[in-house]
C-alpha atoms as a PDB file:
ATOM      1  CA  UNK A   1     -21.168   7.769  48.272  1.00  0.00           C
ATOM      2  CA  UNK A   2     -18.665   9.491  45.811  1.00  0.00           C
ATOM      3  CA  UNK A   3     -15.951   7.304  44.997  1.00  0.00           C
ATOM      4  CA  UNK A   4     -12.356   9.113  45.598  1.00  0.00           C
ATOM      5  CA  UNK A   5      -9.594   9.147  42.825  1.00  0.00           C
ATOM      6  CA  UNK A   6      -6.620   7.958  42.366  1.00  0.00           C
ATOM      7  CA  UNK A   7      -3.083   9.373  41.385  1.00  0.00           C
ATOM      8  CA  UNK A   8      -2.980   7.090  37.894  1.00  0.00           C
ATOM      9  CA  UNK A   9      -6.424   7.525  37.300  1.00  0.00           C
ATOM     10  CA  UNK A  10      -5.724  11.912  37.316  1.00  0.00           C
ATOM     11  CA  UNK A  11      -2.912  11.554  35.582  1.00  0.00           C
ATOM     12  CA  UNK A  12      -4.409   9.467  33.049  1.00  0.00           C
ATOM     13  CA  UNK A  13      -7.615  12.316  32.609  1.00  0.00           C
ATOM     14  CA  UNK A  14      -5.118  14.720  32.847  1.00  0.00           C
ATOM     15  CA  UNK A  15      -3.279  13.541  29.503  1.00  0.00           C
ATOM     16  CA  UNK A  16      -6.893  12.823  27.442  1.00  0.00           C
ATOM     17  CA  UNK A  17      -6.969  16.913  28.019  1.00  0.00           C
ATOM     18  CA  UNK A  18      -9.869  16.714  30.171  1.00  0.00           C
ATOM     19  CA  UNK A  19     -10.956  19.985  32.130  1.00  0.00           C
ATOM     20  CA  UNK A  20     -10.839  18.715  35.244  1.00  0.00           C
ATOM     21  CA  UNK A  21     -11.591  21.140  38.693  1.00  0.00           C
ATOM     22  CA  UNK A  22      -8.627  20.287  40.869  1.00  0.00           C
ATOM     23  CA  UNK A  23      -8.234  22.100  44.269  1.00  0.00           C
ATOM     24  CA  UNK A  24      -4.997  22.188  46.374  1.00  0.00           C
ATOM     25  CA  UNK A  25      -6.160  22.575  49.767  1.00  0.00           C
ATOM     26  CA  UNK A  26      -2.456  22.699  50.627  1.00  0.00           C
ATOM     27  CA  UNK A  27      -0.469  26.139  51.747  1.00  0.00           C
ATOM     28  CA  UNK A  28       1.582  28.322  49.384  1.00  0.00           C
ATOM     29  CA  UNK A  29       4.645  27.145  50.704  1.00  0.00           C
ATOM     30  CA  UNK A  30       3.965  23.662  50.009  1.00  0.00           C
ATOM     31  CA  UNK A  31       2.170  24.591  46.862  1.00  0.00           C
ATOM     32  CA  UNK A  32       5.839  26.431  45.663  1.00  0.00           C
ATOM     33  CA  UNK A  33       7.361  23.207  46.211  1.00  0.00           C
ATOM     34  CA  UNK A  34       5.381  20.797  43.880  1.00  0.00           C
ATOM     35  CA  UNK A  35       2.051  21.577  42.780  1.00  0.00           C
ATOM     36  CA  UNK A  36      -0.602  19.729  40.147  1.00  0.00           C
ATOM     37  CA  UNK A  37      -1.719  23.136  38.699  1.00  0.00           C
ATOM     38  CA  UNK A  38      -5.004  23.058  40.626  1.00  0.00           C
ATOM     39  CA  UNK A  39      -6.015  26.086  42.007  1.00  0.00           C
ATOM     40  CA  UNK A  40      -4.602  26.995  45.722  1.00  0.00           C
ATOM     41  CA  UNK A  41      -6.716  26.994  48.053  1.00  0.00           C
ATOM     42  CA  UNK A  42      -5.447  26.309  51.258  1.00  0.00           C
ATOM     43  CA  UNK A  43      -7.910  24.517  53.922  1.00  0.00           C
ATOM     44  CA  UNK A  44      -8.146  27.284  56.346  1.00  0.00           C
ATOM     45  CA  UNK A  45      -9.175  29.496  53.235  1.00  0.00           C
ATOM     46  CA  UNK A  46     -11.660  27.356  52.068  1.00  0.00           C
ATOM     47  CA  UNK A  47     -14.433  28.746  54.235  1.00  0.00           C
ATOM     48  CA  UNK A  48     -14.132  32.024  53.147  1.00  0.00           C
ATOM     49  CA  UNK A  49     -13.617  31.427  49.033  1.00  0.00           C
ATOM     50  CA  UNK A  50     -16.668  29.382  48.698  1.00  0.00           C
ATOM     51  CA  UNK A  51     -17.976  32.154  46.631  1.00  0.00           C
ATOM     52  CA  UNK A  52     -14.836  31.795  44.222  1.00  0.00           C
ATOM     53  CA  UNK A  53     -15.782  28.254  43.700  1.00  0.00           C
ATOM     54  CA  UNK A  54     -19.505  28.091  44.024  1.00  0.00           C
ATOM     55  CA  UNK A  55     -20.160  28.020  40.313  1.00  0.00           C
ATOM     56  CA  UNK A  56     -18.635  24.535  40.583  1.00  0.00           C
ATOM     57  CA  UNK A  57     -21.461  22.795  42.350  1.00  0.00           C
ATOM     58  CA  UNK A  58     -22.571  20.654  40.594  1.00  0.00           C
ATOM     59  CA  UNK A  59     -19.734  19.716  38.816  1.00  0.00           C
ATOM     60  CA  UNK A  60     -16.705  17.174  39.750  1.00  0.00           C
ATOM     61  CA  UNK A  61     -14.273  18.839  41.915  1.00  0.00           C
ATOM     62  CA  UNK A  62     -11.101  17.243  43.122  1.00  0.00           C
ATOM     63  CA  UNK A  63      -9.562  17.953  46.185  1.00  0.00           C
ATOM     64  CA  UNK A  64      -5.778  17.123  47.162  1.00  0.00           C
ATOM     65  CA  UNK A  65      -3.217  17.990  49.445  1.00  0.00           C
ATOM     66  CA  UNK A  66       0.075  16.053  50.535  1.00  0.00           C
ATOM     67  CA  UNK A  67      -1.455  12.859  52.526  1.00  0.00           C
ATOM     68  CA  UNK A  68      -4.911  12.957  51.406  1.00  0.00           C
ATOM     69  CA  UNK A  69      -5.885  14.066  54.787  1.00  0.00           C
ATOM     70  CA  UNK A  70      -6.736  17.810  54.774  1.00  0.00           C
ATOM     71  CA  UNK A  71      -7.962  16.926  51.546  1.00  0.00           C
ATOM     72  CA  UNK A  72     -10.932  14.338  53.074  1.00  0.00           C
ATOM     73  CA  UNK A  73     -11.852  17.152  55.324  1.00  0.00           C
ATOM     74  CA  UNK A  74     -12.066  19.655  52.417  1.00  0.00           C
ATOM     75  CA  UNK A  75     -14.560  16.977  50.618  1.00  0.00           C
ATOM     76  CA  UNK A  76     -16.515  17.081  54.084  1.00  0.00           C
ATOM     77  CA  UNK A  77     -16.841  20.507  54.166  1.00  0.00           C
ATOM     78  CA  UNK A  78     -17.821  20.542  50.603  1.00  0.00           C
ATOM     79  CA  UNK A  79     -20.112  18.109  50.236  1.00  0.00           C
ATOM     80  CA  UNK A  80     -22.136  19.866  53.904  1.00  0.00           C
ATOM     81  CA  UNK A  81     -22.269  23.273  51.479  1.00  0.00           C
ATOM     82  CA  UNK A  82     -24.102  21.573  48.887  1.00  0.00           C
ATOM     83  CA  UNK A  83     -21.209  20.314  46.628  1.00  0.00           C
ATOM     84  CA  UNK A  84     -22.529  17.655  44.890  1.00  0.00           C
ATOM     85  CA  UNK A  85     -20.064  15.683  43.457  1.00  0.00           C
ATOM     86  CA  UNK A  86     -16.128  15.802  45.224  1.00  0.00           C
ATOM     87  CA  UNK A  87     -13.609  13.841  44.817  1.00  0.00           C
ATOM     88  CA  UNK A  88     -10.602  13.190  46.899  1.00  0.00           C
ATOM     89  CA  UNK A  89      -6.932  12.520  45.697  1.00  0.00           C
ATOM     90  CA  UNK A  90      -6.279   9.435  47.301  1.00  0.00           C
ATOM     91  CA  UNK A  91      -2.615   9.710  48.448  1.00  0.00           C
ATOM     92  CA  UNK A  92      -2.253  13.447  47.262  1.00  0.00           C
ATOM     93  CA  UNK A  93       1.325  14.621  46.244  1.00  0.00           C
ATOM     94  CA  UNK A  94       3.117  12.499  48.066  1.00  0.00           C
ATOM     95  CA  UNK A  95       1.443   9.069  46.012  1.00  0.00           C
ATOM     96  CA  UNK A  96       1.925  11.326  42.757  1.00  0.00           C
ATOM     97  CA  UNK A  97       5.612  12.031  43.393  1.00  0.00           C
ATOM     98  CA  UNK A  98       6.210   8.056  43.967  1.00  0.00           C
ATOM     99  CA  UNK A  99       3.987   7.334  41.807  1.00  0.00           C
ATOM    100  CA  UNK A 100       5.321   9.427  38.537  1.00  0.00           C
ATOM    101  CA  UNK A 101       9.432  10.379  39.812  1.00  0.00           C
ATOM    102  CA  UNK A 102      11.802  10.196  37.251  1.00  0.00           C
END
């Protein structure tokens, strides 16, 4: 089982400077609002951009959206095309956002 992630532990990789593969599985709209720089993919999308992402794997990818909801379902899908190792933002935005407000 591939443990999920959590908003302080990203944040924390995300300050070392590590490349990390972070998917928004969110729509544009939300993605306009507040976004973690990953790249936008929304859910519905994801079936047809596997190709744009396949090079990935076998590497970590994390998955988030606002809840950590679409997000689980993204790692589902994922892991069933052969994605070996995804993570999911426990949480997603909205646990960042409390998490890391000013």
């Amino acid at each position: 089982m591939i443990e999920d992630i959590s908003v302080i532990k990203l944040k924390e990789r995300i300050e070392k400077g590590e490349k990390i593969n972070l998917i928004d599985v969110r729509e544009p709209f939300e993605y306009e609002e507040f976004h973690l720089n990953g790249e936008l993919i929304p859910l519905g999308d994801l079936p047809g951009r596997l190709s744009d992402i396949e090079h990935l794997k076998n590497q970590e990818v994390i998955v988030h959206c606002k809840s950590g909801v679409r997000s689980a379902t993204a790692q589902r899908f994922l892991i069933a095309n052969g994605f070996t190792n995804v993570r999911n933002l426990v949480g997603g935005v909205l646990d960042w956002q409390r998490e890391f407000s000013d």
